[in-house]
Protein backbone atom coordinates (compact mmCIF):
# COMPACT_ATOMS: atom_id res chain seq x y z
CA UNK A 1 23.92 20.61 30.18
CA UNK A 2 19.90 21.10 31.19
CA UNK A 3 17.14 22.64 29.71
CA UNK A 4 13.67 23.17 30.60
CA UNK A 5 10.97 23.44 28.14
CA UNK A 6 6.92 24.52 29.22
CA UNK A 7 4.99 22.69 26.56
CA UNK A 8 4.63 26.35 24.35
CA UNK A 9 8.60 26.63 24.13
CA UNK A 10 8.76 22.57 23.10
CA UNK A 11 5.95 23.19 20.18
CA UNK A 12 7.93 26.12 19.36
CA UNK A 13 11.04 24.55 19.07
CA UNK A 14 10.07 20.96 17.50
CA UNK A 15 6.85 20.90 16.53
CA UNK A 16 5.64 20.69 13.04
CA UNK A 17 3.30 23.36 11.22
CA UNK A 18 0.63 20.86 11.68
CA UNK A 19 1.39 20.77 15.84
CA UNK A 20 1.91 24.36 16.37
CA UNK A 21 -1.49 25.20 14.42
CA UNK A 22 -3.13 22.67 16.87
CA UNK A 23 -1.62 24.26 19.25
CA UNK A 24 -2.40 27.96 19.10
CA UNK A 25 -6.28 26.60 18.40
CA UNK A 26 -6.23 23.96 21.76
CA UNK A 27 -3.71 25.81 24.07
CA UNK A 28 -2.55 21.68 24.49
CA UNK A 29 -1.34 18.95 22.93
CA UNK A 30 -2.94 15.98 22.43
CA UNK A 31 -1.44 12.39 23.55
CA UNK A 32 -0.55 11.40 20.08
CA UNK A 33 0.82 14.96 19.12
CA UNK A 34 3.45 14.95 22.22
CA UNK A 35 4.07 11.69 22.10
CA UNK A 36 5.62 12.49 18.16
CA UNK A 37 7.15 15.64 19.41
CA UNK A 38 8.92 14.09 22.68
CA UNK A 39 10.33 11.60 20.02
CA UNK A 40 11.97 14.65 18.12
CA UNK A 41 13.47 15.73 21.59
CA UNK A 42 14.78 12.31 21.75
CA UNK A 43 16.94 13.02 19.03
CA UNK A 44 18.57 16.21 20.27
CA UNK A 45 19.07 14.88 24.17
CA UNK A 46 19.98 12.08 26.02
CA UNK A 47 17.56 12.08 28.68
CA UNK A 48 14.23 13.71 28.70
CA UNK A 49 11.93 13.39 31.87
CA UNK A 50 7.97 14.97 31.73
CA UNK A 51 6.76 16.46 34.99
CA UNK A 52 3.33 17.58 35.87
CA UNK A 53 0.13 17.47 33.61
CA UNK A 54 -1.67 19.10 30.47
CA UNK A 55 -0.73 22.52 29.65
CA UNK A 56 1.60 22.78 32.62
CA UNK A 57 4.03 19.79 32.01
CA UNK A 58 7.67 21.01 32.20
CA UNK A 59 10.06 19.11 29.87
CA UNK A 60 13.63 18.10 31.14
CA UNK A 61 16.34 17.75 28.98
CA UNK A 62 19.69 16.63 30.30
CA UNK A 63 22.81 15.74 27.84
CA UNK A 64 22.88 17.91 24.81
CA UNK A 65 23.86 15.46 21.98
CA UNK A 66 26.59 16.31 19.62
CA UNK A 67 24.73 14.69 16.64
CA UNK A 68 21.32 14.17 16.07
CA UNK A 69 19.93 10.59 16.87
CA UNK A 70 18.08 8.69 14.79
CA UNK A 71 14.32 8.48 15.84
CA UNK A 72 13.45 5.62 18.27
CA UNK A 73 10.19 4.35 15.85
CA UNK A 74 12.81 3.73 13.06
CA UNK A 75 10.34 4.91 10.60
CA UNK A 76 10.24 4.11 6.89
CA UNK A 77 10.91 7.30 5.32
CA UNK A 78 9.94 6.36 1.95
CA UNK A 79 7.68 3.41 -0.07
CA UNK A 80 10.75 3.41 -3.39
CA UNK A 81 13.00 0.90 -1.89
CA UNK A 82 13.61 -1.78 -4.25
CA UNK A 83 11.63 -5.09 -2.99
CA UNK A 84 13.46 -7.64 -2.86
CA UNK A 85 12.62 -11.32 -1.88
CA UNK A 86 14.46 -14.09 -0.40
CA UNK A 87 12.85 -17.12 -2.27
CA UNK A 88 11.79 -16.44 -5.62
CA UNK A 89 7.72 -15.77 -6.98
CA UNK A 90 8.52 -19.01 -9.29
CA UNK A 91 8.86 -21.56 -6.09
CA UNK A 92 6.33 -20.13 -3.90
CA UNK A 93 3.91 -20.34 -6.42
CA UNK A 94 4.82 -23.55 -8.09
CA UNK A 95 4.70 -25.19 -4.44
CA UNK A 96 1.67 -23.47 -3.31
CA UNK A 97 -0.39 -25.35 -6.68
CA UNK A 98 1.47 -28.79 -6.36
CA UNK A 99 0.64 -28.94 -2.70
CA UNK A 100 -3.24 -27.70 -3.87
CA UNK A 101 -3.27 -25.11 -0.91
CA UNK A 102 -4.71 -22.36 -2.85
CA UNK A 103 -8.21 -21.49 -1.87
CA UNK A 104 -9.88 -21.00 -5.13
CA UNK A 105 -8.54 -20.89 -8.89
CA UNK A 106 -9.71 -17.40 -9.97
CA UNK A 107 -8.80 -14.55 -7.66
CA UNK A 108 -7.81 -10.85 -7.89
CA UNK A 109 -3.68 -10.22 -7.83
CA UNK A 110 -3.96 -9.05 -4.76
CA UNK A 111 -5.56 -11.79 -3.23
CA UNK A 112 -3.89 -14.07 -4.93
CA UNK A 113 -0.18 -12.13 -3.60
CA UNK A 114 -2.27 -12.48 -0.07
CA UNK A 115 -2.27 -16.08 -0.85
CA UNK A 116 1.18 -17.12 -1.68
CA UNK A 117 2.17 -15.42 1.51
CA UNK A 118 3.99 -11.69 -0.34
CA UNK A 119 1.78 -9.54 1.64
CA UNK A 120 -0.27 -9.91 4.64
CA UNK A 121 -4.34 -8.83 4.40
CA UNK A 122 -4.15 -5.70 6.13
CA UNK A 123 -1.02 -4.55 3.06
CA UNK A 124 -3.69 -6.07 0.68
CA UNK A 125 -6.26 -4.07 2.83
CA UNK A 126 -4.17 -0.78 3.18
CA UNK A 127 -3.61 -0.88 -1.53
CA UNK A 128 -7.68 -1.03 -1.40
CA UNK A 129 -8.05 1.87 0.61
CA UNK A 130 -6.74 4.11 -2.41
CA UNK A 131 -10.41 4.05 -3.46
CA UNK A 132 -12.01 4.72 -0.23
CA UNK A 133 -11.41 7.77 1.76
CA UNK A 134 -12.82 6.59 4.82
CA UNK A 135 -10.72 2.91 5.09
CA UNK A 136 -7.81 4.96 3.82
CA UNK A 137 -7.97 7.26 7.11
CA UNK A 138 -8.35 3.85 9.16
CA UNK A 139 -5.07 3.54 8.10
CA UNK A 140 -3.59 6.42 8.70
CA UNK A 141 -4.95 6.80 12.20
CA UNK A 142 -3.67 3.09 12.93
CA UNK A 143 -0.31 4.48 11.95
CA UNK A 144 0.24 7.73 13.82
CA UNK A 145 -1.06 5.61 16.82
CA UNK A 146 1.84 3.01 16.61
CA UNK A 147 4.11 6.13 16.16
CA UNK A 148 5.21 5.03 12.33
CA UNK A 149 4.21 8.43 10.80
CA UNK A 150 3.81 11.70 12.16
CA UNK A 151 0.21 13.79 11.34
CA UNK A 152 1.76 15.75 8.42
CA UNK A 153 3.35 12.25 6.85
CA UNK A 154 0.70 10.87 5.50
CA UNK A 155 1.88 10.78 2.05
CA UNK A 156 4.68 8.49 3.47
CA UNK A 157 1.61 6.31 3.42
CA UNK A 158 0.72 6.44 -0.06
CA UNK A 159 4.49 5.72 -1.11
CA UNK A 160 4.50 2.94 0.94
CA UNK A 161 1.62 0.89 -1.10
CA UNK A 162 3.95 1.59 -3.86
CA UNK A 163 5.80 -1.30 -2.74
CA UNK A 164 2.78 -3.69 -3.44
CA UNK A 165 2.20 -2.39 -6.48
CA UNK A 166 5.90 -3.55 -7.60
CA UNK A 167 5.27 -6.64 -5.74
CA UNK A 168 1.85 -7.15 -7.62
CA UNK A 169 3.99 -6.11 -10.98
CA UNK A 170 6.49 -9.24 -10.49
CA UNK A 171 3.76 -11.64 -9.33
CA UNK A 172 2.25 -10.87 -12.79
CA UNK A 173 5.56 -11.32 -14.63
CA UNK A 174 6.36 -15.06 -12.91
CA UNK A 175 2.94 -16.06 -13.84
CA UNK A 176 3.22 -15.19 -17.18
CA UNK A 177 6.61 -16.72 -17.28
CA UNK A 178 5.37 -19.74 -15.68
CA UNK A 179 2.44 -19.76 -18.27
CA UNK A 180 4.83 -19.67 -20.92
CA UNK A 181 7.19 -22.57 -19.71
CA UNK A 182 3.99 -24.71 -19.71
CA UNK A 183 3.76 -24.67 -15.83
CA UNK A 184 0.63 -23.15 -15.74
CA UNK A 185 -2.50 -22.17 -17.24
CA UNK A 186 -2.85 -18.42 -16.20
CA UNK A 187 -6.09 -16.42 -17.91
CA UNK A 188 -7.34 -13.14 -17.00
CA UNK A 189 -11.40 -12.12 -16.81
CA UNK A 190 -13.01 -8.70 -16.03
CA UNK A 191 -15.52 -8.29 -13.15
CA UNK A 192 -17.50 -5.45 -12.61
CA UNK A 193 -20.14 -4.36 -9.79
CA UNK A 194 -23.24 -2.54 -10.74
CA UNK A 195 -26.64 -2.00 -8.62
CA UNK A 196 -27.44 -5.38 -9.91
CA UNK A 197 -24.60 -6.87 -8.29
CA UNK A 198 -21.25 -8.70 -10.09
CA UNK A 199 -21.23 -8.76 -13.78
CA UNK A 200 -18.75 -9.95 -16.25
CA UNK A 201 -17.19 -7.36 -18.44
CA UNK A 202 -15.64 -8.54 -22.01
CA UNK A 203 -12.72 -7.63 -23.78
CA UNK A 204 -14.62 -5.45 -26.34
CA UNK A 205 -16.29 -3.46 -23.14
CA UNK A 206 -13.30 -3.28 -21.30
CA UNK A 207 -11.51 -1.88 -24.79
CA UNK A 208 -14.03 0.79 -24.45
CA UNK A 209 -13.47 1.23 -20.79
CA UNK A 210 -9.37 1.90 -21.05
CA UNK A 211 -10.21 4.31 -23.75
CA UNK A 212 -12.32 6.28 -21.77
CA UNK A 213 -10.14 6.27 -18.86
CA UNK A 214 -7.08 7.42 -20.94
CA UNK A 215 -9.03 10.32 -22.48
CA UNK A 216 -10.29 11.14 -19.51
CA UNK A 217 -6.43 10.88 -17.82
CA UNK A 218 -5.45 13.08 -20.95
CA UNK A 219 -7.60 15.54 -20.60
CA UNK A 220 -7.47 16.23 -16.87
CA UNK A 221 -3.02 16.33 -17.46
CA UNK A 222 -3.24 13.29 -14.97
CA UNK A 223 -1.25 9.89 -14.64
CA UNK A 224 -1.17 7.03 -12.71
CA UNK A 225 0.98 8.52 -9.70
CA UNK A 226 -0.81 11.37 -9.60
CA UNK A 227 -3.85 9.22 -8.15
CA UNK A 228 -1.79 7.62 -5.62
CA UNK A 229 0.38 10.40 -4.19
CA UNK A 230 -1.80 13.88 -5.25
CA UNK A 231 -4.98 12.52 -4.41
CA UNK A 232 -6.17 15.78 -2.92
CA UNK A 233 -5.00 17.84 -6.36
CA UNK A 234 -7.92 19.83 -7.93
CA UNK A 235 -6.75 17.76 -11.01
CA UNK A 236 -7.00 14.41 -9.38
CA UNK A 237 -10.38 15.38 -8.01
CA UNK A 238 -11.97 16.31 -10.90
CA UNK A 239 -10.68 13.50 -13.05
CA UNK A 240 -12.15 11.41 -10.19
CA UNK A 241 -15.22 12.44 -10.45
CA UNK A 242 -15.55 12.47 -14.51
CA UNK A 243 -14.44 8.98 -13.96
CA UNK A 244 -17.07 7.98 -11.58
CA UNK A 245 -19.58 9.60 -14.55
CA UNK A 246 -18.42 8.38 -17.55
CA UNK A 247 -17.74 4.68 -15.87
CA UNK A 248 -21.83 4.43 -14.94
CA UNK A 249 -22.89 5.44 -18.41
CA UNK A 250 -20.78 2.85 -20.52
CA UNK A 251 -22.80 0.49 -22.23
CA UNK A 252 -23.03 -3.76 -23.60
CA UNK A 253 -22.74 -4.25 -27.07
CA UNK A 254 -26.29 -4.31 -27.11
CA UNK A 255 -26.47 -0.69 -26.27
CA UNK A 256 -27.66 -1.08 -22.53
CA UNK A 257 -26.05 1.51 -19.37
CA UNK A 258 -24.26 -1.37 -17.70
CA UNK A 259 -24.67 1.31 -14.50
CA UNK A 260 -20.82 -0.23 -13.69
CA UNK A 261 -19.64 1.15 -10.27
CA UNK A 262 -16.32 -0.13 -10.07
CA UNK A 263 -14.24 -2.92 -11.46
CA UNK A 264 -11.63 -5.13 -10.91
CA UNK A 265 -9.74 -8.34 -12.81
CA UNK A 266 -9.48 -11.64 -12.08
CA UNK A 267 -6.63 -14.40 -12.84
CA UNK A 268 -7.01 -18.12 -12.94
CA UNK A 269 -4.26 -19.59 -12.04
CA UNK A 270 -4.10 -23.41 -12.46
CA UNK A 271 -1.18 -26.21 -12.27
CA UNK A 272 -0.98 -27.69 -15.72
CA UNK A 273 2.84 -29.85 -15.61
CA UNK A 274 3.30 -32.80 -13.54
CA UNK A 275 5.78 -32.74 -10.81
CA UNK A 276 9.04 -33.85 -12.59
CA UNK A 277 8.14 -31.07 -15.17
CA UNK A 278 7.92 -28.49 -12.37
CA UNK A 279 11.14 -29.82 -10.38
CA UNK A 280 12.75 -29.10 -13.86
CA UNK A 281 11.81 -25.83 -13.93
CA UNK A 282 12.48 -24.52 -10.68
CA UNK A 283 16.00 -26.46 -11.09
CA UNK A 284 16.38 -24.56 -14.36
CA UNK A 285 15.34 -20.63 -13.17
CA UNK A 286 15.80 -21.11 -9.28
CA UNK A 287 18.85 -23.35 -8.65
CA UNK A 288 20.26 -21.19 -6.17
CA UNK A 289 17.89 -21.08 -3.58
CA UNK A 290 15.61 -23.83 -4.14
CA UNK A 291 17.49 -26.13 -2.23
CA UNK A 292 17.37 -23.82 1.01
CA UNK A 293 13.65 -23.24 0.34
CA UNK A 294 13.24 -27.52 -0.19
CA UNK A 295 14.76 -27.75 3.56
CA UNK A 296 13.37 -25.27 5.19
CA UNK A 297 10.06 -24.42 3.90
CA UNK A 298 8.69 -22.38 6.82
């Protein structure tokens, strides 16, 4: 079996909203948009062959499948899987300090999951750009150019960096574990940025901080998923931008506008138990796989 397509009967057929829109406004498609919608066609036939150029490209389409194919890209469709790892946090982490490879002692989470090797700088990169519109659309472009989402995914995007967040959420938990085996000392601080530059926030201010945030999260019927995955909700906006407002304005315990932009915390993470003590412990909470990791680190 053969069909023919013109480009106006292929958008018609398997293009998204987002494509056909584009379409009727351009009267073409551009590279990226074709590329996604030849992909689609991909599914339905076995062979597809372009001829000619722009608007007048004629699609052929030989072999009518009898089921649908799964998409050549093999995209993630979705950021919830479970993550999983292969060698548990506690070894990495404990072999990482023994060995002294870490680069400095206090660090964000993130950088410090960058560190021990959980996620690479441009996943710790792509979590940041939650707060910044412009970065975040770096990513997305990057994306839809290697053909792992489609123009109207991008919230595949945002579930995605749900994944470091879990990841970020178990680092915690083996430090604090580790911390309470006597492993490690593991401390938190507060760092904020103002027009002044860095400053260091403490517990009392950063009590008042998480109140404010709640009330303000309260009030504008928001919580934390929203501002991951509705960040374009009136909602989300507004709390947003209350946020940025009531953030500037809180104040030392001296009374002065701190003028606080953002901020972010910090863990120190130091090796406190000699090396028989932390043999012990990854023999007592990682038997099963500390062997494998012990003879074949890499």
């Amino acid at each position: 079996m053969e069909q023919i397509f013109t480009i106006s009967e292929l958008v018609v057929e398997y293009g998204t909203e987002a494509q056909k829109q584009s379409f009727r406004n351009n009267g073409n498609l551009n590279r990226r948009s074709f590329d996604s919608i030849i992909k689609s066609v991909e599914q339905d036939w076995e062979s597809v062959t372009v001829e000619g150029r722009g608007s007048k490209r004629k699609i052929i389409c030989t072999g009518k499948r009898e089921e649908k194919a799964m998409k050549k890209d093999g995209r993630v469709r979705s950021g919830r899987d479970q993550v999983e790892h292969r060698i548990p946090m506690d070894v990495i982490v404990a072999t990482h300090l023994e060995y002294d490879m870490t680069k400095q002692a206090s660090m964000s989470l993130g950088k410090w999951a960058v560190e021990f090797g959980l996620i690479t700088e441009l996943e710790y990169d792509l979590l940041r750009s939650r707060y910044n519109n412009r970065v975040r659309q770096k990513h997305i472009d990057m994306a839809i150019d290697n053909g792992i989402l489609e123009e109207d995914q991008y919230k595949l995007l945002d579930e995605f960096t749900l994944r470091f967040l879990e990841i970020y959420r178990q680092l915690a938990k083996t430090l604090e574990h580790m911390k309470k085996c006597g492993i490690i000392l593991f401390y938190e601080n507060w760092i904020g940025y103002s027009k002044d530059g860095e400053i260091s926030i403490t517990p009392e201010i950063m009590k008042n901080i998480q109140k404010i945030r709640r009330d303000l999260m309260k009030k504008h019927d928001v919580v934390e998923f929203n501002l991951t995955a509705h960040r374009t909700a009136k909602k989300v906006i507004n709390f947003k931008q209350e946020w940025k407002e009531s953030l500037a304005e809180v104040k030392d315990e001296s009374g002065n506008v701190l003028g606080i932009k953002y901020y972010w915390k910090e863990y120190a993470v130091i090796l406190k138990a000699s090396s028989k003590a932390v043999q012990r412990y990854l023999e007592t909470y990682c038997a099963n796989t500390l062997e494998a990791y012990v003879s074949n680190k890499d």
